[in-house]
C-alpha atoms as a PDB file:
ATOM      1  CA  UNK A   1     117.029 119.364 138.042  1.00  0.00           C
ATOM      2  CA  UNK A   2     114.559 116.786 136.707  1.00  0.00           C
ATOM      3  CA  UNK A   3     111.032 118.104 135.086  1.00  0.00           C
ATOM      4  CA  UNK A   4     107.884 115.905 136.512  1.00  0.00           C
ATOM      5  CA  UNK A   5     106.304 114.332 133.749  1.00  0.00           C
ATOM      6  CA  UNK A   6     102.888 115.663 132.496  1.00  0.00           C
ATOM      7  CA  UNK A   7     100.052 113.576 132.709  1.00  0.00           C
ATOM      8  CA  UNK A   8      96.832 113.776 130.693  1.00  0.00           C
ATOM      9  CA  UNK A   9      94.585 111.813 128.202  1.00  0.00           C
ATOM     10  CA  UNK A  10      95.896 110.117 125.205  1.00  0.00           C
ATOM     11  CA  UNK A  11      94.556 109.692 121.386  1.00  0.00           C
ATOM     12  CA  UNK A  12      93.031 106.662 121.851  1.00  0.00           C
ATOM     13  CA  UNK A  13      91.967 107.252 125.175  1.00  0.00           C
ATOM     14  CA  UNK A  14      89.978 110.495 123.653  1.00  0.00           C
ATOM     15  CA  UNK A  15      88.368 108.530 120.852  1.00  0.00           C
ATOM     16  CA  UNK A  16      87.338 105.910 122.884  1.00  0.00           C
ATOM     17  CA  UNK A  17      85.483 107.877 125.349  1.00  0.00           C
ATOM     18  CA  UNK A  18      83.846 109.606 122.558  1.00  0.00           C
ATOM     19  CA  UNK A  19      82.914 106.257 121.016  1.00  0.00           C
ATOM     20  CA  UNK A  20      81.287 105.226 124.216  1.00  0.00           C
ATOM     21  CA  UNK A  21      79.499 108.738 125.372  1.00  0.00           C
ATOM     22  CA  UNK A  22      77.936 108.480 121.307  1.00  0.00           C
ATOM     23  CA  UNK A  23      76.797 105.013 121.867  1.00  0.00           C
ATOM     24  CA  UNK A  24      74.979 105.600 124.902  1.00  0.00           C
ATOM     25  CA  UNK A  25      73.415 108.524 123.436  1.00  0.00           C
ATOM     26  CA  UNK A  26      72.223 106.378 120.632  1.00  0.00           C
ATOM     27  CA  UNK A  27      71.009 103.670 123.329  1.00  0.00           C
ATOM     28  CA  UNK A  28      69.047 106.283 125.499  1.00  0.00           C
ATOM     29  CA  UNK A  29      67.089 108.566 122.392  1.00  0.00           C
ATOM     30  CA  UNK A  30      66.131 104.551 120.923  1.00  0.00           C
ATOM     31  CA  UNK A  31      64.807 103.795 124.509  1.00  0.00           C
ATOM     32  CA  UNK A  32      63.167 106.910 124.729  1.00  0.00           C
ATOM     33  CA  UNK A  33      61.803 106.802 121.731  1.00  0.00           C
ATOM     34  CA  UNK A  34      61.074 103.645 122.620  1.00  0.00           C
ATOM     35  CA  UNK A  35      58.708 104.484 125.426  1.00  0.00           C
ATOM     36  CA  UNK A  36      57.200 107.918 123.591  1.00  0.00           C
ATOM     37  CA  UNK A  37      55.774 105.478 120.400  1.00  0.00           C
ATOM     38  CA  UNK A  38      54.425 103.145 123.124  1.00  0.00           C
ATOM     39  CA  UNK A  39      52.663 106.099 125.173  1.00  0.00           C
ATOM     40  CA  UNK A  40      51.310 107.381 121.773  1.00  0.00           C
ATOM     41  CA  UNK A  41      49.931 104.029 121.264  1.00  0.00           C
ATOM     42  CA  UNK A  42      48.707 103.513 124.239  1.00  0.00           C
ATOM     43  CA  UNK A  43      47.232 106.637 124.440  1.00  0.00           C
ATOM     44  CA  UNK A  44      45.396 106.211 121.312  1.00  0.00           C
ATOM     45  CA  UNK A  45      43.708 103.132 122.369  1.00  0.00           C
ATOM     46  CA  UNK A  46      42.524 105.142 124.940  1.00  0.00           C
ATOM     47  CA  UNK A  47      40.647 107.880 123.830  1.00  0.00           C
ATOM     48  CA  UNK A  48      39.359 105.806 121.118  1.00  0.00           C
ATOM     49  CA  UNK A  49      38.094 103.989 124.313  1.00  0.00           C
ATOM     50  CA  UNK A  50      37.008 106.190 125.943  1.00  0.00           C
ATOM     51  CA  UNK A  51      35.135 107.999 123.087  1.00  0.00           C
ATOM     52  CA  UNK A  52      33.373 104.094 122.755  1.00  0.00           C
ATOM     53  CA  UNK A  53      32.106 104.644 126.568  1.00  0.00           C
ATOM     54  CA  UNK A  54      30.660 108.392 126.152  1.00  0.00           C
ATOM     55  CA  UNK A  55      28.792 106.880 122.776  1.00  0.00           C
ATOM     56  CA  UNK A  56      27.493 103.941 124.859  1.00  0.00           C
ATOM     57  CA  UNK A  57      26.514 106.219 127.588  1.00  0.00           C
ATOM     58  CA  UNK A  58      24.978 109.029 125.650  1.00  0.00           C
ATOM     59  CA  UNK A  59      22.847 106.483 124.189  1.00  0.00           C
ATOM     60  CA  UNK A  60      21.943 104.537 127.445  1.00  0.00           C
ATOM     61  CA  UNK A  61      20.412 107.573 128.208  1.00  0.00           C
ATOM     62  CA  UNK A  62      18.696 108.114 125.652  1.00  0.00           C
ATOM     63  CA  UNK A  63      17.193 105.095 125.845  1.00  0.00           C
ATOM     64  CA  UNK A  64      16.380 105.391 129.435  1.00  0.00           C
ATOM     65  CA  UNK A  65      14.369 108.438 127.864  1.00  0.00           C
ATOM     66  CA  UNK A  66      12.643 107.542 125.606  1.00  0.00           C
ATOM     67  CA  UNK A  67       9.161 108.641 125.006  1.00  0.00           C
ATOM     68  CA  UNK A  68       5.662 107.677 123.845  1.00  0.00           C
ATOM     69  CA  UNK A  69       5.375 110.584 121.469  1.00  0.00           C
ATOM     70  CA  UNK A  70       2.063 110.511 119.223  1.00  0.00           C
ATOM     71  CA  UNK A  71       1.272 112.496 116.134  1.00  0.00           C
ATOM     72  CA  UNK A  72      -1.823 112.078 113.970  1.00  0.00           C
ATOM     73  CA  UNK A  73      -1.998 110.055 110.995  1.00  0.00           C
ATOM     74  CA  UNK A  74      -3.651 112.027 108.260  1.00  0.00           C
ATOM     75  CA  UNK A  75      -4.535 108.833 106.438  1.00  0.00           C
ATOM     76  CA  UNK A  76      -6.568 107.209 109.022  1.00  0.00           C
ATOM     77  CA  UNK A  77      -7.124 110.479 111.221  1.00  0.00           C
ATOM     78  CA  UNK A  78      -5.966 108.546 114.627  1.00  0.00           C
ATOM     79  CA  UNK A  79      -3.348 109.357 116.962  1.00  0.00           C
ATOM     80  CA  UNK A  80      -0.326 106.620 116.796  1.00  0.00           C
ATOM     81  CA  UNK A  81       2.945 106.263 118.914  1.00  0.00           C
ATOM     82  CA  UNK A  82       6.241 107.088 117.143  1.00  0.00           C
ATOM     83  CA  UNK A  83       8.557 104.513 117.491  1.00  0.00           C
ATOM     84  CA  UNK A  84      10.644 102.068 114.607  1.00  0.00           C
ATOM     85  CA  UNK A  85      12.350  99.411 115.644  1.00  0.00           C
ATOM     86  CA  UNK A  86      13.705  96.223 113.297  1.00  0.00           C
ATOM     87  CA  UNK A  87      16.907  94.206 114.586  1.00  0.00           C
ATOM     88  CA  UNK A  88      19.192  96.226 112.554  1.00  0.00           C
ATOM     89  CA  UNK A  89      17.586  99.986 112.802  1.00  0.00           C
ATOM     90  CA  UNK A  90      15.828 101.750 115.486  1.00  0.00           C
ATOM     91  CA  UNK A  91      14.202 104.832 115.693  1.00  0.00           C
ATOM     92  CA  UNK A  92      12.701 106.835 118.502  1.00  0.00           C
ATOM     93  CA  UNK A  93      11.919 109.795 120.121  1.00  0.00           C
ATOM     94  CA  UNK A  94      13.688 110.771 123.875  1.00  0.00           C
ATOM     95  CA  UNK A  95      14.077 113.605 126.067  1.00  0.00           C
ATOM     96  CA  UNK A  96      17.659 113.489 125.943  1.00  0.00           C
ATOM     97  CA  UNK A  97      19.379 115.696 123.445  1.00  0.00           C
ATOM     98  CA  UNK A  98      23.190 115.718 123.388  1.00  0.00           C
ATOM     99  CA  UNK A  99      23.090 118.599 122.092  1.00  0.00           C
ATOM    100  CA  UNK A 100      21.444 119.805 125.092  1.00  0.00           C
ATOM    101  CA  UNK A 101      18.291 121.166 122.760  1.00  0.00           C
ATOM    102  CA  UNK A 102      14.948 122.419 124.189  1.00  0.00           C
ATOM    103  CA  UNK A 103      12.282 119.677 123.794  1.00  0.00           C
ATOM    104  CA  UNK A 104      12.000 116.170 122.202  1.00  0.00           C
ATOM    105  CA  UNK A 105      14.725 114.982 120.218  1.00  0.00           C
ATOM    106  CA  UNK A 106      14.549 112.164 117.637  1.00  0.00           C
ATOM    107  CA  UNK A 107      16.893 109.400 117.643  1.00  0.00           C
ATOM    108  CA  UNK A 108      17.692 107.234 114.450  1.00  0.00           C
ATOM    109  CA  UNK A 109      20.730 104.504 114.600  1.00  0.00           C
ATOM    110  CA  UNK A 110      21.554 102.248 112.207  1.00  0.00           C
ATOM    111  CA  UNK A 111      24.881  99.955 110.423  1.00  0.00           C
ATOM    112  CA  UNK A 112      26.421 100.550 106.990  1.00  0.00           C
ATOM    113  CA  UNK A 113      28.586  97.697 105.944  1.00  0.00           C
ATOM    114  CA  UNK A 114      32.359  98.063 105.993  1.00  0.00           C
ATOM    115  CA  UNK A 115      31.506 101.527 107.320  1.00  0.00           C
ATOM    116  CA  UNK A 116      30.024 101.208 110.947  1.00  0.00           C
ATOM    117  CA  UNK A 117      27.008 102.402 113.313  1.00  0.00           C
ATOM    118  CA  UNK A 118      25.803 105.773 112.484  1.00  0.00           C
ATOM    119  CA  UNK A 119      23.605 108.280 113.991  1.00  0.00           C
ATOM    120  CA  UNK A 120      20.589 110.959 112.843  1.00  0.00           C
ATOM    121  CA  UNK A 121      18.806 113.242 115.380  1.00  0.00           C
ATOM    122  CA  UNK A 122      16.553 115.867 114.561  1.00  0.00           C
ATOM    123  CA  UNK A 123      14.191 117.572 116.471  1.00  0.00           C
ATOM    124  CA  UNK A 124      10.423 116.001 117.559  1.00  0.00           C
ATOM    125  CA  UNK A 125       7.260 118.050 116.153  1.00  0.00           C
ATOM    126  CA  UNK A 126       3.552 116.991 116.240  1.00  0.00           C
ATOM    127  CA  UNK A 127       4.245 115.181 113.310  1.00  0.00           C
ATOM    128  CA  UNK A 128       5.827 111.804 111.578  1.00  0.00           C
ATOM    129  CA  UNK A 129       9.481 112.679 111.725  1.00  0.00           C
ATOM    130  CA  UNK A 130      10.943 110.306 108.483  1.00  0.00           C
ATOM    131  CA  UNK A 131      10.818 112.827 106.105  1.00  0.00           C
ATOM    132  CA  UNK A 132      13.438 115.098 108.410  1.00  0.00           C
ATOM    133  CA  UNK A 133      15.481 111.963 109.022  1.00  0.00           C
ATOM    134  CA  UNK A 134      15.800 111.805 105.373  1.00  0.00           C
ATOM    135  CA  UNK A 135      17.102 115.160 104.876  1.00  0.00           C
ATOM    136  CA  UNK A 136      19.277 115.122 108.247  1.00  0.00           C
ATOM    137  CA  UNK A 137      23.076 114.495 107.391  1.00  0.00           C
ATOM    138  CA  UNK A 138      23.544 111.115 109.579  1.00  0.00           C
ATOM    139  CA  UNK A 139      27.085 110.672 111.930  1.00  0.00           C
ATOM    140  CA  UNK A 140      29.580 107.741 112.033  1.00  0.00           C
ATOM    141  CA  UNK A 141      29.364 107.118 115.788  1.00  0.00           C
ATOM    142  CA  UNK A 142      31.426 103.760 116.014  1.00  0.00           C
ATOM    143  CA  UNK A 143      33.453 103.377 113.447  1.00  0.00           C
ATOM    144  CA  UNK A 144      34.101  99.119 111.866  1.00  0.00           C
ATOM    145  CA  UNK A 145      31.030  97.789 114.270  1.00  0.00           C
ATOM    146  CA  UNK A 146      27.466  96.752 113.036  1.00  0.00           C
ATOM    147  CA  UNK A 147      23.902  97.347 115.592  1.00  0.00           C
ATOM    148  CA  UNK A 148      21.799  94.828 116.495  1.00  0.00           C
ATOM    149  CA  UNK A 149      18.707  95.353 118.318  1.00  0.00           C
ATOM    150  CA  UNK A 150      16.204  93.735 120.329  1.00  0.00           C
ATOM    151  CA  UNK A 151      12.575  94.214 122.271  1.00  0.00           C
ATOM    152  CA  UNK A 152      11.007  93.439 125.473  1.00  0.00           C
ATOM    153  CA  UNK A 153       7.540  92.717 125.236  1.00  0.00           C
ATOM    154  CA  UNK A 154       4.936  90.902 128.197  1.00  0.00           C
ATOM    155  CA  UNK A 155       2.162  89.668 127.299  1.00  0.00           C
ATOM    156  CA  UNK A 156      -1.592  89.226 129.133  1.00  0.00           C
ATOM    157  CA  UNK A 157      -0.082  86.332 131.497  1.00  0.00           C
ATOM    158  CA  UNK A 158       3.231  88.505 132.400  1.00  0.00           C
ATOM    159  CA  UNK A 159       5.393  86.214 130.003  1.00  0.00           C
ATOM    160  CA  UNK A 160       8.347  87.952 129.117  1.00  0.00           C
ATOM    161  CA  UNK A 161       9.896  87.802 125.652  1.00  0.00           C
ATOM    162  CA  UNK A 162      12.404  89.543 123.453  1.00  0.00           C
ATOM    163  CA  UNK A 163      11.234  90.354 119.668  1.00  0.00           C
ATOM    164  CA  UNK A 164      13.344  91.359 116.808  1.00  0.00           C
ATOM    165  CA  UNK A 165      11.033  94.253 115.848  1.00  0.00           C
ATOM    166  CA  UNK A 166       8.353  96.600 117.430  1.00  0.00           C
ATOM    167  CA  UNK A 167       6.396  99.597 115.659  1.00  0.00           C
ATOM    168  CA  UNK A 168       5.376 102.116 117.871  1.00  0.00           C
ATOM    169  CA  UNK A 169       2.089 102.698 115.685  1.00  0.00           C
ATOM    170  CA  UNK A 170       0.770  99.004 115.700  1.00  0.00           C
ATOM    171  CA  UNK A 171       1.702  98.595 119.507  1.00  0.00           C
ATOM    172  CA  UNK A 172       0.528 102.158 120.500  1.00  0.00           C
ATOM    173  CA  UNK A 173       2.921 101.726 123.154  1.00  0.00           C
ATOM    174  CA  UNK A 174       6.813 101.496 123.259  1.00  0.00           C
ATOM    175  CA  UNK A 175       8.323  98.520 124.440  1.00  0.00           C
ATOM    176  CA  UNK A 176       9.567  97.456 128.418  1.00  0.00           C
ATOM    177  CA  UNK A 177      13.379  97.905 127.328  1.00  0.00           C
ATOM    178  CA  UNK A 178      15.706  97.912 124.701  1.00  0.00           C
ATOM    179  CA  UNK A 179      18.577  95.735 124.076  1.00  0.00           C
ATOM    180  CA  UNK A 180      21.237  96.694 122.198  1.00  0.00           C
ATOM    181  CA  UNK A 181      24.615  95.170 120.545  1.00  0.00           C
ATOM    182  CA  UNK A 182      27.470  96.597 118.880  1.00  0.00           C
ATOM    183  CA  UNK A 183      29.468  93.947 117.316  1.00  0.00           C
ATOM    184  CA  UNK A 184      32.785  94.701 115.457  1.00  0.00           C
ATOM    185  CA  UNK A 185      33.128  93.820 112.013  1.00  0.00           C
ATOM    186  CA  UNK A 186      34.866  90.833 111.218  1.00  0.00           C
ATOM    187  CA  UNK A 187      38.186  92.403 109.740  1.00  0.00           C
ATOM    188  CA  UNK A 188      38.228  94.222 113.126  1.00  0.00           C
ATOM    189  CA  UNK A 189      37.565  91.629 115.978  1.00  0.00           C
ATOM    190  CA  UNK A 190      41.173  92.080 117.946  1.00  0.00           C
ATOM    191  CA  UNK A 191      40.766  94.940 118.032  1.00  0.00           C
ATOM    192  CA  UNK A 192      37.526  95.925 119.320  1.00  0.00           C
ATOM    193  CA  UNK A 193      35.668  94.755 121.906  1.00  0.00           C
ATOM    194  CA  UNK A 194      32.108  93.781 121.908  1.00  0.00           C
ATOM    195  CA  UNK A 195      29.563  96.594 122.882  1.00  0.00           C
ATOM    196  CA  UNK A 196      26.065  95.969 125.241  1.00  0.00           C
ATOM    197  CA  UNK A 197      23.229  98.120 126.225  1.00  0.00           C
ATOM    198  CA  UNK A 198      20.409  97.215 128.414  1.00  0.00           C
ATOM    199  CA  UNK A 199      17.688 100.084 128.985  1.00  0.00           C
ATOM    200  CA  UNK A 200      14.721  99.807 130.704  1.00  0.00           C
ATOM    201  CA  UNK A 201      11.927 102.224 129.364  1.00  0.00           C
ATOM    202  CA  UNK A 202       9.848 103.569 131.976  1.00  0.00           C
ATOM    203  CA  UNK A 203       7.436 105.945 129.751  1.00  0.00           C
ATOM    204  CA  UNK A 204       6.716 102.974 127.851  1.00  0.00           C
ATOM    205  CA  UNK A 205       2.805 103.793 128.038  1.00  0.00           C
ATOM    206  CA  UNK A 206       1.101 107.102 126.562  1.00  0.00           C
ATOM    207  CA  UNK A 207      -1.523 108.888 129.086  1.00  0.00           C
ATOM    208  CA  UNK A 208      -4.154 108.462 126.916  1.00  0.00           C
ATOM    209  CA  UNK A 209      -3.490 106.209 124.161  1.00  0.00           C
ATOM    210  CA  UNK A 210      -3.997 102.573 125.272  1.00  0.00           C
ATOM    211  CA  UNK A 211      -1.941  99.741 123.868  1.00  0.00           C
ATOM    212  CA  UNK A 212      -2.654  96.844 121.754  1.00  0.00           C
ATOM    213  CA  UNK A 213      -3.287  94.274 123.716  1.00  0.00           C
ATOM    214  CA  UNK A 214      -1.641  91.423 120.968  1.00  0.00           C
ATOM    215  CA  UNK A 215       1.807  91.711 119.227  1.00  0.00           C
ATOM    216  CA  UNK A 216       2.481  90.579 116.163  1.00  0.00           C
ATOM    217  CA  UNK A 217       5.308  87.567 116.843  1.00  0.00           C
END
């Protein structure tokens, strides 16, 4: 009586399907690999975005809220508006604390070379708020870009004009709005994008302190 033969896999047969399931193992962890790196990347550039807008927007606000607070100079015995601006530092006081604080809140921004835009707030008294500023331990807020600021001013004939400075005390007012760039440092151009505020101030006047009617240009 004749045996049927047995059928089944040979060797080589073995080997190569174990060659082949390996090396699309090795194809499919590289792809997804692949894919997780990009996500990570991509992610990245996205809450460093998005970090960039709630900066922007915090200080938009601030801006929008900014206020004609006075404190008396004990040199000259006079009431005088707080506010310091040059084109590459600004300080002010605003009702908008990100903190959320009770009260006025005082706003100082400025650039440090090869470093980037930083940030000082400390609270608003009845007095001339440098000497906190100085002691106040100052935030890197966007990180490889420098500030540049400017100043809407009109004058007696409703001209219109931006200046590259305006002090609050000399002016006894603050100015119409505020314009504001954040540039990226030059090593760091591709790969961040130019920055832009515009911010009207509406409390640009004090109730009872009038301003000047001529600007220093």
């Amino acid at each position: 009586m004749r045996k049927d033969k047995q059928t089944g896999f040979t060797l080589v047969e073995i080997i190569l399907s174990l060659g082949l399931t390996a090396l699309l193992l090795g194809l499919l962890s590289s792809g997804v690999y692949i894919v997780a790196d990009d996500w990570n990347r991509n992610s990245d550039v996205l809450d460093k975005s998005l970090d960039q807008a709630l900066v922007v927007l915090q200080i938009d606000r601030a801006l929008h809220g900014a206020f004609p607070h006075s404190y008396t100079n004990f040199d000259t015995l006079g009431r005088e508006i707080y506010f310091h601006g040059e084109d590459d530092y600004l300080s002010f006081v605003s009702t908008v604390s990100p903190q959320r604080s009770p009260g006025l809140t005082v706003w100082e921004m400025y650039s440090v070379v090869d470093e980037g835009v930083y940030l000082s707030l400390v609270p608003a008294f009845s007095d001339e708020p440098t000497e906190r500023l100085n002691e106040s331990e100052p935030i890197l807020i966007l990180e490889n870009y420098t500030a540049e600021f400017s100043y809407l001013y009109q004058d007696l004939n409703e001209n219109r004009l931006w200046l590259d400075e305006w002090f609050g005390e000399e002016e006894q007012s603050l100015p119409l709005a505020v314009y504001v760039r954040f540039i990226p440092q030059r090593d760091f151009e591709d790969v961040n994008e130019e920055l832009e505020i515009v911010a009207r101030i509406k409390n640009n006047q004090h109730r009872s302190i009038r301003p000047t009617t001529n600007v220093g240009l």
